[in-house]
Structures are given as structure tokens and as C-alpha cells.
N, C-alpha and C. Protein backbone atom coordinates (compact mmCIF):
# COMPACT_ATOMS: atom_id res chain seq x y z
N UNK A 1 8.23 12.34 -16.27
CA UNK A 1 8.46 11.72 -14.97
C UNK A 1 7.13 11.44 -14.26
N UNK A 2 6.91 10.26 -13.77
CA UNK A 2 5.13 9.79 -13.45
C UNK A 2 6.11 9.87 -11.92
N UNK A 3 4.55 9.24 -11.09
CA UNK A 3 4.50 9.17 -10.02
C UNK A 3 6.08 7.99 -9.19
N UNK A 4 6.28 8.32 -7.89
CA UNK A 4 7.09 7.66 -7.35
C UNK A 4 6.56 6.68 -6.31
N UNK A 5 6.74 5.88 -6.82
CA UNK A 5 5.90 4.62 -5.25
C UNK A 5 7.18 3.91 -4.81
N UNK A 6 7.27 4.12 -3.34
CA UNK A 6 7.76 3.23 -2.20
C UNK A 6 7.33 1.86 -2.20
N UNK A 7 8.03 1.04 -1.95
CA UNK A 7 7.44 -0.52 -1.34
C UNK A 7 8.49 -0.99 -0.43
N UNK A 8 7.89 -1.20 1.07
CA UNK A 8 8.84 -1.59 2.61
C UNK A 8 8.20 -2.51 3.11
N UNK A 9 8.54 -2.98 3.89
CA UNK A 9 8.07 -4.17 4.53
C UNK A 9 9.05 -4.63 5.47
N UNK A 10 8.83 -5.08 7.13
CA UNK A 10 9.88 -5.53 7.49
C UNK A 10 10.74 -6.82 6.97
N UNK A 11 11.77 -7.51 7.42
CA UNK A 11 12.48 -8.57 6.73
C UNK A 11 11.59 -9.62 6.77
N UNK A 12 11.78 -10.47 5.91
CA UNK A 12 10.63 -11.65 5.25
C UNK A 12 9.33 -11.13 5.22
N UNK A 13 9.08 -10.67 5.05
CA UNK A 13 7.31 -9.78 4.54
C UNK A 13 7.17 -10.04 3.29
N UNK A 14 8.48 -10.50 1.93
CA UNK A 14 8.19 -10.64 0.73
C UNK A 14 8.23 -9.24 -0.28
N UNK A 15 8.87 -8.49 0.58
CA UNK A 15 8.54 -7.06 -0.38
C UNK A 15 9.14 -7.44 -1.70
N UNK A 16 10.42 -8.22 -2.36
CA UNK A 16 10.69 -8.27 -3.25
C UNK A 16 9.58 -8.70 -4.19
N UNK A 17 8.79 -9.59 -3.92
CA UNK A 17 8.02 -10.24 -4.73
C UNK A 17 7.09 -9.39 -5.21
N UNK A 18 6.76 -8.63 -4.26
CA UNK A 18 5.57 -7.29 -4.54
C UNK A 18 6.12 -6.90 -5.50
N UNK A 19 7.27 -6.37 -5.60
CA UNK A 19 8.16 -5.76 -6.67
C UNK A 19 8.22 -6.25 -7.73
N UNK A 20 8.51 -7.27 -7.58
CA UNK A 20 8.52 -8.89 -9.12
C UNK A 20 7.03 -8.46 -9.82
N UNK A 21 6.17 -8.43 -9.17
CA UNK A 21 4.64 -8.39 -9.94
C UNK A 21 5.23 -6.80 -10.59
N UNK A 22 5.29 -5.95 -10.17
CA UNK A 22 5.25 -4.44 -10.97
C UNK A 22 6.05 -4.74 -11.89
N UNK A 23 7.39 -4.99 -11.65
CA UNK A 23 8.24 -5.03 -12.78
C UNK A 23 7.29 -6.14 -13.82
N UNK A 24 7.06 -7.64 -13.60
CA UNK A 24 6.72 -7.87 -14.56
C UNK A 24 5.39 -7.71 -15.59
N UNK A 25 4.80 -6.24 -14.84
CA UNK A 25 3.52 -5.35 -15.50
C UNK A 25 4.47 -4.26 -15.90
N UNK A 26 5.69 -4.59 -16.85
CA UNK A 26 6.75 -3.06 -17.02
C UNK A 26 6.93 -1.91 -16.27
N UNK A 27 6.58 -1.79 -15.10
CA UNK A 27 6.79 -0.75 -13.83
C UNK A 27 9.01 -1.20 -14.16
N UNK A 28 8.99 0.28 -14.39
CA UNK A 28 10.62 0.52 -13.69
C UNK A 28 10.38 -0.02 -12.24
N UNK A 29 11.50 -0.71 -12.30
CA UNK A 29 11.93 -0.47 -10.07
C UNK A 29 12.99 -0.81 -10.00
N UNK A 30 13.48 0.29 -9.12
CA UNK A 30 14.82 0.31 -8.05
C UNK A 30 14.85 -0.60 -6.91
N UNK A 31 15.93 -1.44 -6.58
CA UNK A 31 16.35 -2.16 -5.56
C UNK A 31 16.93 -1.42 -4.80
N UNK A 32 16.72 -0.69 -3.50
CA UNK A 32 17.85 0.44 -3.18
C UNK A 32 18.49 -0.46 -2.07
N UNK A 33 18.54 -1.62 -1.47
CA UNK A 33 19.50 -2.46 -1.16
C UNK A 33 20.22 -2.89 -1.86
N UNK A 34 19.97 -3.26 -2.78
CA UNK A 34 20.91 -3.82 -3.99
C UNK A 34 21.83 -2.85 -4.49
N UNK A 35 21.07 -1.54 -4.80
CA UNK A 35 22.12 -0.56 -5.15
C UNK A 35 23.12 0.10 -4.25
N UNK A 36 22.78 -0.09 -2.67
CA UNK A 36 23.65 0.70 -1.53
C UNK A 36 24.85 -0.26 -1.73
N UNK A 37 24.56 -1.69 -2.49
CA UNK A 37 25.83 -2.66 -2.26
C UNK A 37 27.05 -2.34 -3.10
N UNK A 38 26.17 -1.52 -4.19
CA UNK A 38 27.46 -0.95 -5.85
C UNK A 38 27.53 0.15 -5.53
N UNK A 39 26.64 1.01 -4.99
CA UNK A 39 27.32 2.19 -4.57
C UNK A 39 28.65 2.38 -3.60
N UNK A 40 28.35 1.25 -2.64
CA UNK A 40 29.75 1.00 -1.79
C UNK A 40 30.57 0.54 -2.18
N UNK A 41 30.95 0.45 -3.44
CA UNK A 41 32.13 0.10 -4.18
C UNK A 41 32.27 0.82 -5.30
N UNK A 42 31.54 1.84 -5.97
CA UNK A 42 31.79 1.93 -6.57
C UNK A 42 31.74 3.76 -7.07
N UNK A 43 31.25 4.47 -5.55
CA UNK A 43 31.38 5.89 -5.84
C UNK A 43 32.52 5.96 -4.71
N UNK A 44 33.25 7.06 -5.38
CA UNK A 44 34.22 7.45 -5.31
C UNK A 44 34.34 7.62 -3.48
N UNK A 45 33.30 8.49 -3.55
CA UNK A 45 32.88 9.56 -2.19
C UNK A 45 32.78 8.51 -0.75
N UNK A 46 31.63 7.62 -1.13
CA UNK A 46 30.94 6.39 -0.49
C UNK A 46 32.62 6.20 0.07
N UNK A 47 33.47 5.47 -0.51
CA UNK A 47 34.42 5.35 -0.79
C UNK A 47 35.53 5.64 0.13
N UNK A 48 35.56 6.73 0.49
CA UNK A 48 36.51 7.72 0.95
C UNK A 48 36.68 7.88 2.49
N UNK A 49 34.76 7.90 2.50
CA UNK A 49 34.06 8.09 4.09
C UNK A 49 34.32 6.29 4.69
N UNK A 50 33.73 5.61 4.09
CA UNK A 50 33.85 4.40 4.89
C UNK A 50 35.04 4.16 5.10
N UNK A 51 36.64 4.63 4.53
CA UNK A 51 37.52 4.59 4.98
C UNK A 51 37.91 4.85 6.17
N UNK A 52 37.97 6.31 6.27
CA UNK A 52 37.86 7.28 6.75
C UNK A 52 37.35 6.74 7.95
N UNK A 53 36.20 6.51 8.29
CA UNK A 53 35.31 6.24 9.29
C UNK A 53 35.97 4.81 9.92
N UNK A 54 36.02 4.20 9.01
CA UNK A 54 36.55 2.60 9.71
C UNK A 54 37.25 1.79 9.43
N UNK A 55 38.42 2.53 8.53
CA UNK A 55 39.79 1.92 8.58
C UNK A 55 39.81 1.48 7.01
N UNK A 56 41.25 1.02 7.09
CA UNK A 56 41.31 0.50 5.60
C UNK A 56 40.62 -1.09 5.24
N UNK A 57 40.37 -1.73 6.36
CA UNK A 57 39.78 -3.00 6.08
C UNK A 57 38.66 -3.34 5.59
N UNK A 58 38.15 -2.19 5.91
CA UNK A 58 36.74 -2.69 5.01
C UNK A 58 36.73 -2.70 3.49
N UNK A 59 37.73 -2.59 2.73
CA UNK A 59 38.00 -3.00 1.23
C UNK A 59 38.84 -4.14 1.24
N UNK A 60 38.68 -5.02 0.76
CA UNK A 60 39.80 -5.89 0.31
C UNK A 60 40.67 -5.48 -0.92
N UNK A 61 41.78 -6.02 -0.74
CA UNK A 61 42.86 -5.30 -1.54
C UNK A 61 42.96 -5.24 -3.35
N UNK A 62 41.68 -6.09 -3.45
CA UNK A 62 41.03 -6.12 -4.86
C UNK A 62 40.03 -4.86 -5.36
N UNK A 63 39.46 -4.31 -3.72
CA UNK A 63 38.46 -3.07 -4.20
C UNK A 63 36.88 -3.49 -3.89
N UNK A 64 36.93 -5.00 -3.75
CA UNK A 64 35.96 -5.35 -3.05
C UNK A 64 35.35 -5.04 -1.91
N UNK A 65 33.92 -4.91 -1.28
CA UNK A 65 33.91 -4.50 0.05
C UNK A 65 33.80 -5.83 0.84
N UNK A 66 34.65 -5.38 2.21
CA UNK A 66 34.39 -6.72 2.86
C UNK A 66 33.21 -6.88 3.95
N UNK A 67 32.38 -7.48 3.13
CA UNK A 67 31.42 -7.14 3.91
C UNK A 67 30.91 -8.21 4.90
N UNK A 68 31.71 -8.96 5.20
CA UNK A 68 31.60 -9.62 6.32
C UNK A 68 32.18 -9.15 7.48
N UNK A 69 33.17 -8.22 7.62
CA UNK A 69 34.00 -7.61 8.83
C UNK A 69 33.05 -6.62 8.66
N UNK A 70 32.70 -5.75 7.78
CA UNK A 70 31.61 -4.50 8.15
C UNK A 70 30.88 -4.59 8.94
N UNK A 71 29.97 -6.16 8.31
CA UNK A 71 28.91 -6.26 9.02
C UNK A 71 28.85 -7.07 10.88
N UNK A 72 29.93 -7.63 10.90
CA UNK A 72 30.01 -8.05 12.41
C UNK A 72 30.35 -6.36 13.76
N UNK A 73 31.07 -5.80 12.70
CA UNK A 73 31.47 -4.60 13.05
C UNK A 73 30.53 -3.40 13.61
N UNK A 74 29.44 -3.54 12.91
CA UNK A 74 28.11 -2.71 12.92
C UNK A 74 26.79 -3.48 13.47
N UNK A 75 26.73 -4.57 13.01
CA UNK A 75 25.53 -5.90 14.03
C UNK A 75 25.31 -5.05 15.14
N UNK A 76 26.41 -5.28 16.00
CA UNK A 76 25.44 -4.76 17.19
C UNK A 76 25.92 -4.04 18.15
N UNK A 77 26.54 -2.92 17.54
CA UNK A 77 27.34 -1.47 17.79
C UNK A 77 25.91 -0.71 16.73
N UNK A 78 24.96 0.19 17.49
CA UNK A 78 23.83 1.29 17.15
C UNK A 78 25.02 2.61 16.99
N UNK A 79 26.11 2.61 17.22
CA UNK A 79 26.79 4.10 17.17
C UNK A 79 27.79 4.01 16.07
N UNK A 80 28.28 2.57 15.42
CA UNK A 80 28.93 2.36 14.41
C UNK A 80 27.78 2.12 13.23
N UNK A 81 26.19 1.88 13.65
CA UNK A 81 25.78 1.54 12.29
C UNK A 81 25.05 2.83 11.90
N UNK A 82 24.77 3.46 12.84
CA UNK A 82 24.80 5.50 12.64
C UNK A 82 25.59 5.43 11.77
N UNK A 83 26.68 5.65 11.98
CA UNK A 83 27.68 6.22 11.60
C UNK A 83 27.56 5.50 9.48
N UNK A 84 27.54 4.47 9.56
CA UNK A 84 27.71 3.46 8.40
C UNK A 84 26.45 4.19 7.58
N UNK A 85 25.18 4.21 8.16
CA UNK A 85 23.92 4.80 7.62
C UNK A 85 23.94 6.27 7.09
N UNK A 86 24.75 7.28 7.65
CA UNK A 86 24.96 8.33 7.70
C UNK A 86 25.19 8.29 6.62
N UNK A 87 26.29 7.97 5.82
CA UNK A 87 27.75 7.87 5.02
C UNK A 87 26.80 7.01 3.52
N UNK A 88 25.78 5.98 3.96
CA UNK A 88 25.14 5.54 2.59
C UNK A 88 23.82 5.58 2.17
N UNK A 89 22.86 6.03 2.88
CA UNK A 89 21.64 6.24 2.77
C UNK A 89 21.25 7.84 2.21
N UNK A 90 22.38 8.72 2.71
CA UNK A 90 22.13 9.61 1.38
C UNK A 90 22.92 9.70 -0.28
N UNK A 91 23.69 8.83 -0.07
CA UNK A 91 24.07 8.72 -1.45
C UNK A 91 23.14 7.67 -2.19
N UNK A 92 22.64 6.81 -1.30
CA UNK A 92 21.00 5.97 -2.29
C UNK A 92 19.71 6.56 -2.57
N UNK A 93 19.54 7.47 -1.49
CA UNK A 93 18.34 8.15 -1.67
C UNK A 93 18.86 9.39 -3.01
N UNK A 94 19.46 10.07 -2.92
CA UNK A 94 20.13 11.14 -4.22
C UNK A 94 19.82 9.92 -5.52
N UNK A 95 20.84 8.88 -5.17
CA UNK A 95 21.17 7.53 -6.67
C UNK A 95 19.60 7.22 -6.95
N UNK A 96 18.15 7.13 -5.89
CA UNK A 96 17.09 6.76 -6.64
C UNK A 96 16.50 8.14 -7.18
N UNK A 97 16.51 8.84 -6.71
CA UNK A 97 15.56 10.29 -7.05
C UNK A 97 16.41 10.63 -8.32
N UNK A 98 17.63 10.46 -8.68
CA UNK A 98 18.26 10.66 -10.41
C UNK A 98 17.97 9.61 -11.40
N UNK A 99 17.69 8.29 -10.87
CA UNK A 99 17.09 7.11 -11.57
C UNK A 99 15.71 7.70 -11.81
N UNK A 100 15.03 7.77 -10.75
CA UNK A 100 13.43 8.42 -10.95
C UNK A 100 13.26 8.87 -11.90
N UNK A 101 13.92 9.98 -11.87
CA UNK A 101 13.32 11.21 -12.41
C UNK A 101 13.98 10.79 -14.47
N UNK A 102 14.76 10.28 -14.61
CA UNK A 102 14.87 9.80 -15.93
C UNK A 102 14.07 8.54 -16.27
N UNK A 103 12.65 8.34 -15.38
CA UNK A 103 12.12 7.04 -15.80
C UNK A 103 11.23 7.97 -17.04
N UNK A 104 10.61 7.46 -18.23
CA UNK A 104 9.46 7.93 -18.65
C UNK A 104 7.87 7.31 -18.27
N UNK A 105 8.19 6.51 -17.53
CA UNK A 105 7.02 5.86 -17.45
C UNK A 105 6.03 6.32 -16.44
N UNK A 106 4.63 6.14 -16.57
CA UNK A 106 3.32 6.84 -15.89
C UNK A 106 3.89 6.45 -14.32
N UNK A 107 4.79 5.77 -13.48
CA UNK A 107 5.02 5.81 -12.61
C UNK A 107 6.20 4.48 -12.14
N UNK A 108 6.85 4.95 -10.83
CA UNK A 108 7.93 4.22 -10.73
C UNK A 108 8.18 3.30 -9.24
N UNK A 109 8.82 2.62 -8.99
CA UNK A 109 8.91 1.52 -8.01
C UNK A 109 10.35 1.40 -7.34
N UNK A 110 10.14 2.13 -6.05
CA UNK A 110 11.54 2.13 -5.33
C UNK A 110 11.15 0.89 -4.24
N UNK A 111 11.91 0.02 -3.76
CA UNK A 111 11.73 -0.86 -3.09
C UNK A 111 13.02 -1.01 -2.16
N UNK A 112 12.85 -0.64 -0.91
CA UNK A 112 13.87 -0.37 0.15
C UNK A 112 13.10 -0.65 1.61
N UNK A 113 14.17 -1.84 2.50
CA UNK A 113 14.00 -2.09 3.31
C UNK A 113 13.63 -1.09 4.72
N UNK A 114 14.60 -0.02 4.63
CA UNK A 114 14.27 1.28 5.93
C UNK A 114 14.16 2.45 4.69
N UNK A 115 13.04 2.60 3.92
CA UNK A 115 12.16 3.43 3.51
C UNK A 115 11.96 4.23 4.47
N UNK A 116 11.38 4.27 5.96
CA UNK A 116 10.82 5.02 6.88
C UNK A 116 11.99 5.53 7.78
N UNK A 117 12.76 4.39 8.04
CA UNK A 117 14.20 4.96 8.88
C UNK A 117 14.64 5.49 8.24
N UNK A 118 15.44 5.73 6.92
CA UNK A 118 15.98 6.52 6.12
C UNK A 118 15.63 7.81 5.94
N UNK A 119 14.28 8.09 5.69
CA UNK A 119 13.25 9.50 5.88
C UNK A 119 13.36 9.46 4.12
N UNK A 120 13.63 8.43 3.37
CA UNK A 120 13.45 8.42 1.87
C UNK A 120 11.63 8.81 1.33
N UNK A 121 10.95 8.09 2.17
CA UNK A 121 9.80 7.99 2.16
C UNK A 121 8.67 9.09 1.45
N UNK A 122 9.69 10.07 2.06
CA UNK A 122 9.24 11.82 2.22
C UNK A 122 9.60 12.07 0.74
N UNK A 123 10.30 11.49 -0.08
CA UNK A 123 10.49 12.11 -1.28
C UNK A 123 9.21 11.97 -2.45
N UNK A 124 8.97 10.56 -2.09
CA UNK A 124 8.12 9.46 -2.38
C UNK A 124 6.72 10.36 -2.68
N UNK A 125 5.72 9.78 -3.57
CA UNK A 125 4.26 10.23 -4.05
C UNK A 125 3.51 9.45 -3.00
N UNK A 126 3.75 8.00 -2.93
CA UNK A 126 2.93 6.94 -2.25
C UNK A 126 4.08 6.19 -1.72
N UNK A 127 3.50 5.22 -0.60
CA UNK A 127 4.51 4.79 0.11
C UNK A 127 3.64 3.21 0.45
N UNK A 128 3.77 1.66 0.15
CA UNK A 128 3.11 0.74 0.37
C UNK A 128 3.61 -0.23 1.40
N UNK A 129 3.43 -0.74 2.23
CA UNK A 129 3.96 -1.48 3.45
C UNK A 129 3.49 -3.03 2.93
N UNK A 130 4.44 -4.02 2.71
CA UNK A 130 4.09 -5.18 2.87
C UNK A 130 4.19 -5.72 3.75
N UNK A 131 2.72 -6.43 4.47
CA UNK A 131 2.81 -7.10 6.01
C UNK A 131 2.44 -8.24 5.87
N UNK A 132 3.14 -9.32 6.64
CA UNK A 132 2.81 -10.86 6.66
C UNK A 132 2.99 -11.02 7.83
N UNK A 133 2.44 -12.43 8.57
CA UNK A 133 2.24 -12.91 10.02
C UNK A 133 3.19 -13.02 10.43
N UNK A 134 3.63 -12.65 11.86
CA UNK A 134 4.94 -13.27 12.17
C UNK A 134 5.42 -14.35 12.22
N UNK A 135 4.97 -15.18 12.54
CA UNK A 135 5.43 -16.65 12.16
C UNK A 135 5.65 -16.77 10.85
N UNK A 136 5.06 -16.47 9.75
CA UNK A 136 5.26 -16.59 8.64
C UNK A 136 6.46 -16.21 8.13
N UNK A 137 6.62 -14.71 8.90
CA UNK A 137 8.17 -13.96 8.16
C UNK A 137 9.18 -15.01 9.15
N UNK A 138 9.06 -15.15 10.07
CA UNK A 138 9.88 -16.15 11.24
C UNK A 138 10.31 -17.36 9.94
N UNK A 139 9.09 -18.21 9.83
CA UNK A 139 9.96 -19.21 8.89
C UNK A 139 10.29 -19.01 7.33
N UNK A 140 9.78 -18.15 6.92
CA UNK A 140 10.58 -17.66 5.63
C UNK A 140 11.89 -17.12 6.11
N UNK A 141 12.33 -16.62 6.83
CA UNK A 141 14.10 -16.07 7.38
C UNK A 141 14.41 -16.92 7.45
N UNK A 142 14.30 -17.99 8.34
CA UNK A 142 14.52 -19.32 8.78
C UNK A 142 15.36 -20.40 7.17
N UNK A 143 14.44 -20.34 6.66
CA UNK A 143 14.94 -21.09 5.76
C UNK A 143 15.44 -20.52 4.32
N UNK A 144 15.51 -19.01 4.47
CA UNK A 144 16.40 -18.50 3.43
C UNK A 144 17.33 -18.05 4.10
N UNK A 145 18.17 -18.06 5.11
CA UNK A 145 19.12 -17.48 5.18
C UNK A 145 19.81 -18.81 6.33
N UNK A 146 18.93 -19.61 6.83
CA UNK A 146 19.60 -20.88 7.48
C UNK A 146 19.61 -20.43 8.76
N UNK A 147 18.78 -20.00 9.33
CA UNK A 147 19.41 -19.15 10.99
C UNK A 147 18.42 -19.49 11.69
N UNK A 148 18.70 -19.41 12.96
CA UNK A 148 17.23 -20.50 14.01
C UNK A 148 16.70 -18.99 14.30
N UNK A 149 15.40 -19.86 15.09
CA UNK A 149 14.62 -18.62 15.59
C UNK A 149 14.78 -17.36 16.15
N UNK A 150 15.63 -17.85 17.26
CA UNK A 150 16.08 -16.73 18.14
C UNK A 150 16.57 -15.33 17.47
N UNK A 151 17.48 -15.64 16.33
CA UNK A 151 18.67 -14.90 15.29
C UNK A 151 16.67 -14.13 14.66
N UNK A 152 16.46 -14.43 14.03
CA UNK A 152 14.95 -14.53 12.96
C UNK A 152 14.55 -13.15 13.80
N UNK A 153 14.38 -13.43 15.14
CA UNK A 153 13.43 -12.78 16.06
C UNK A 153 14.50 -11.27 16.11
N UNK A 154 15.48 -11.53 16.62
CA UNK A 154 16.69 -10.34 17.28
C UNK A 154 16.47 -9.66 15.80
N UNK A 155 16.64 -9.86 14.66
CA UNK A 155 16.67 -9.18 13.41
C UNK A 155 15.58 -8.24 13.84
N UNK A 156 14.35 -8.93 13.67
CA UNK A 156 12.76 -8.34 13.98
C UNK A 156 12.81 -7.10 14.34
N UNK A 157 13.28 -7.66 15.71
CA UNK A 157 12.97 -6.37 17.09
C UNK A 157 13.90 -5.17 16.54
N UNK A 158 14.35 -5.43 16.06
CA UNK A 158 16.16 -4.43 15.86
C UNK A 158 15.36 -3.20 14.99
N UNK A 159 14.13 -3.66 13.91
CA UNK A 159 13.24 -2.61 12.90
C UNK A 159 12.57 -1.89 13.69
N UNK A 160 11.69 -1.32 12.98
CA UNK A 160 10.64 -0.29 13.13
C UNK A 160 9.60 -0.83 13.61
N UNK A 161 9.02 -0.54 14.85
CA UNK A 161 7.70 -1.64 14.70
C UNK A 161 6.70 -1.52 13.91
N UNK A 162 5.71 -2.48 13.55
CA UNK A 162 4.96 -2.66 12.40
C UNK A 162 3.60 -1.24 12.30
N UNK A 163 3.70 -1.17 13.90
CA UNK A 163 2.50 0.35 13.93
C UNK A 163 3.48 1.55 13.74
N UNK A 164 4.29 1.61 13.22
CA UNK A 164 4.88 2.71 13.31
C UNK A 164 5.17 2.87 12.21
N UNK A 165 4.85 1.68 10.88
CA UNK A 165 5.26 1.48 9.60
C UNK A 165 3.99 1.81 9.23
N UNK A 166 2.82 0.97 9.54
CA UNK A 166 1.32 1.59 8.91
C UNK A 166 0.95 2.94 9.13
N UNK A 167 1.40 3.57 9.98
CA UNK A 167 0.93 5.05 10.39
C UNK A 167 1.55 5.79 9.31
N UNK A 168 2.68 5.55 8.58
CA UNK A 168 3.33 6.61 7.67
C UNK A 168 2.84 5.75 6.27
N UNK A 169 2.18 4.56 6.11
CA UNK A 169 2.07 3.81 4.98
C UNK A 169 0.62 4.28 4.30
N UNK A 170 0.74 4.29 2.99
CA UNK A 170 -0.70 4.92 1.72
C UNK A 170 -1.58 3.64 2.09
N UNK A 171 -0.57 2.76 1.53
CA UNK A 171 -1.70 0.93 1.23
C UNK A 171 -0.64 0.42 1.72
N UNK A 172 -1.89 -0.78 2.37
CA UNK A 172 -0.75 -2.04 2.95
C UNK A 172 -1.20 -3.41 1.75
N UNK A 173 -0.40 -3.77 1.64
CA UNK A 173 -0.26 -5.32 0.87
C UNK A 173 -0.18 -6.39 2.01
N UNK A 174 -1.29 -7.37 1.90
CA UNK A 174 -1.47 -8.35 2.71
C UNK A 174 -0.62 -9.30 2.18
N UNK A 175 0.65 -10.28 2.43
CA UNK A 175 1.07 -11.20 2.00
C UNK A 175 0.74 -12.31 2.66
N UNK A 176 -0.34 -13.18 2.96
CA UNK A 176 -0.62 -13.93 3.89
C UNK A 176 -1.26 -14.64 3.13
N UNK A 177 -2.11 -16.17 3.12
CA UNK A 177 -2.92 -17.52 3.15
C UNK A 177 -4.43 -16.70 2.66
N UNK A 178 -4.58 -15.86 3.01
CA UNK A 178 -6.01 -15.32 2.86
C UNK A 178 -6.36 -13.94 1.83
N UNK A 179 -5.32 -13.49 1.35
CA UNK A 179 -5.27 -12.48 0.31
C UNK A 179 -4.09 -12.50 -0.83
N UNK A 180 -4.88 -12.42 -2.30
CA UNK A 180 -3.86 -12.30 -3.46
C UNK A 180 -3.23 -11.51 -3.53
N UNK A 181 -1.79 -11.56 -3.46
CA UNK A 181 -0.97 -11.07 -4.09
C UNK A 181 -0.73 -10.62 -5.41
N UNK A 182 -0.74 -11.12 -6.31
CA UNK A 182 -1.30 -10.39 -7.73
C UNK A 182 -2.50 -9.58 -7.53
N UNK A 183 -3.06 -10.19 -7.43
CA UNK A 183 -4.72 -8.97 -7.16
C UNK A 183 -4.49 -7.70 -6.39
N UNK A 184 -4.21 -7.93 -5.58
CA UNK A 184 -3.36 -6.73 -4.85
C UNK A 184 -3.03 -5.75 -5.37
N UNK A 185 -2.00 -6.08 -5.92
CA UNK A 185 -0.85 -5.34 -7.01
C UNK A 185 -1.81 -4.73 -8.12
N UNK A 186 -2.62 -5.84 -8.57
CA UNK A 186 -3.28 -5.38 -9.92
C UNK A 186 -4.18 -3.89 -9.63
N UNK A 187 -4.76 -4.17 -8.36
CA UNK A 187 -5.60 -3.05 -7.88
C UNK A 187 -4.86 -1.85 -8.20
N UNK A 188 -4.00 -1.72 -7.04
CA UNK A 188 -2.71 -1.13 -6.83
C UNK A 188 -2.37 -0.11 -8.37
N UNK A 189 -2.28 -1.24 -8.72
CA UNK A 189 -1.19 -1.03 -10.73
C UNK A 189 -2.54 0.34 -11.34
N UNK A 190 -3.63 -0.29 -11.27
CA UNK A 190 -5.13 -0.04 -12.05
C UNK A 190 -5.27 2.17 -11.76
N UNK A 191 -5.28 1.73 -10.23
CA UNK A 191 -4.98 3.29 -9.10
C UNK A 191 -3.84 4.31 -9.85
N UNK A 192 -2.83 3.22 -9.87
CA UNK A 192 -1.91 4.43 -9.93
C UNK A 192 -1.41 4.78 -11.47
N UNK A 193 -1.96 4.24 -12.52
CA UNK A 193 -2.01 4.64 -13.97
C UNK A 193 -3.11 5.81 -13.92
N UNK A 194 -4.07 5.76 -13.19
CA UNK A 194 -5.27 6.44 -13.42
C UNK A 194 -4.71 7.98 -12.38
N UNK A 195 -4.27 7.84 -11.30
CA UNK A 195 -3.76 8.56 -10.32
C UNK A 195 -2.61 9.36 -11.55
N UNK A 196 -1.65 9.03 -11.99
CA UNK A 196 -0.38 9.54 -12.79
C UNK A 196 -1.09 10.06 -14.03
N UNK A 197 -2.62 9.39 -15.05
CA UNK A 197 -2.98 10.12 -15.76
C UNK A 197 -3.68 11.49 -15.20
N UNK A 198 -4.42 11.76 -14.19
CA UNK A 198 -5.20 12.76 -13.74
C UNK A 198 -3.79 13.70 -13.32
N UNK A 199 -2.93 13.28 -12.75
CA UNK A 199 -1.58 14.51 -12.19
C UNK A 199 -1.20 15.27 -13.04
């Protein structure tokens, strides 16, 4: 079992892509958004509580989650998305630390949006923050998800602010006009083979 590296970033910062470079230098990595989406359908427990908590509707009668009533449901109720966070952020954080720990490789790549809100972070060896300009993440939201500014911005504010992400962050990844992204990473990659051989 090698080292565990974090990668966060607020929304449109590009953290996936950071991720894309490791994986395609054979770095294992976990999507732990991606996985909170199969875990909510597909452990038992997860399962039981979101019932429990908020009725039978949030499954459709196929077993699907409906995650369009969830999510209007929780948007912008802070005491219903407690509640929602409670119920799945420790069954993702447990689901990556059992993935982890069966990786063999000199080190591994968890990539999760509230890394720091979650308190996942803490499990973590290293922890990397991807930061891009705001305007930049503004029109990358903008045109991947189709939503005007205003929507772009309310997402924003709703996170962690960005000094409150570097203060708990190892390395930051510049995603911006003026620094490589591969190079970055490569640095990054170079560190932590050498870091996981000396451990």
C-alpha cells in the first residue's frame, strides 16, 4: 500500500483533468463523486437511511435514485443537506480507504470535490488543491453545465473559500494561461515515487 494523495479544487478548477494526467501515468484514482452516486444505489445501508431520512421518493420504483427531487430538496435547505452528507460521506470516505489500501501501487489518487468539508483529507498522506481564476472557473461552469452567471457564482459562494482550502493544502496546481499542467503533475508524479520509495 504506497502513499495516499488527495486532489480538490473548487467547482470548475479542472480537478478532473489533474486526475486524467495521473491516471494516464498508471496512478490508480478514485472518483469519490462518482462513487457517492453507486454507493447511493447500491449499498444496502446508504439505502435504508436516505429513506428513512426523506421518504420513499427519493428511489424511483426501478431502484434508481431520483436525483433530481433530492437535489432541489437539499439545494438550498443547509439542514436537509447535513443531514444527506451525514448519511454519505462516511460510507465514501470508508469505500476509498478499502479501495486504497488494496492498491499495490507506489501511491494512489483520491479525487473529491469537499475533500476538506468532509474531514476525508485527514486520512490522506498529501492533499493537492487545484486553483484557477475566477472568471475562468465562471466560464468553464457556464458552458458545461449551460447555467448563466449568477447560478455559476451562488454555486461558488455556497464552498469553502479558496484561503481556507490552501491553508490545509501540501501543493497547489495552477490551472491557468501561465502554468503547465502536465508539468505540474510531472513534478508532482517525480516527488511522490521518490517520497513512497524513501517511506
Amino acid at each position: 500500500m504506497g502513499l495516499k494523495i488527495g486532489v480538490t479544487g473548487g467547482i470548475g478548477v479542472g480537478k478532473s483533468m489533474v486526475t486524467r494526467i495521473f491516471k494516464v501515468l498508471g496512478i490508480p484514482t478514485y472518483d469519490a463523486d462518482k462513487e457517492a452516486k453507486d454507493i447511493m444505489v447500491k449499498s444496502e445501508v446508504v439505502r435504508q437511511l436516505l429513506i428513512e431520512n426523506f421518504g420513499s421518493e427519493v428511489y424511483f420504483e426501478d431502484g434508481k435514485l431520483n436525483r433530481e427531487w433530492l437535489g432541489k430538496r437539499v439545494f438550498n435547505n443547509a439542514e436537509e443537506l447535513k443531514k444527506l452528507n451525514a448519511i454519505v460521506h462516511p460510507a465514501v470516505i470508508k469505500d476509498a480507504e478499502d479501495w486504497a489500501n488494496t492498491q499495490s501501487s507506489l501511491y494512489s489518487v483520491k479525487e473529491a470535490a469537499l475533500l476538506f468539508e468532509s474531514g476525508s483529507y485527514k486520512s490522506l498522506d498529501i492533499n493537492i488543491l487545484v486553483s484557477s481564476p475566477l472568471e475562468t472557473r465562471i466560464e468553464r461552469v457556464m458552458k458545461r453545465d449551460n447555467v448563466e452567471r449568477d447560478e455559476v457564482l451562488r454555486r461558488i459562494n455556497k464552498q469553502m473559500p479558496e484561503e481556507e482550502k490552501e491553508k490545509l493544502s501540501d501543493y497547489i496546481i495552477y490551472n491557468d494561461d501561465n502554468h503547465s499542467l502536465i508539468n505540474q503533475v510531472m513534478e508532482l508524479h517525480q516527488k511522490f515515487l521518490t517520497n513512497a520509495i524513501e517511506k
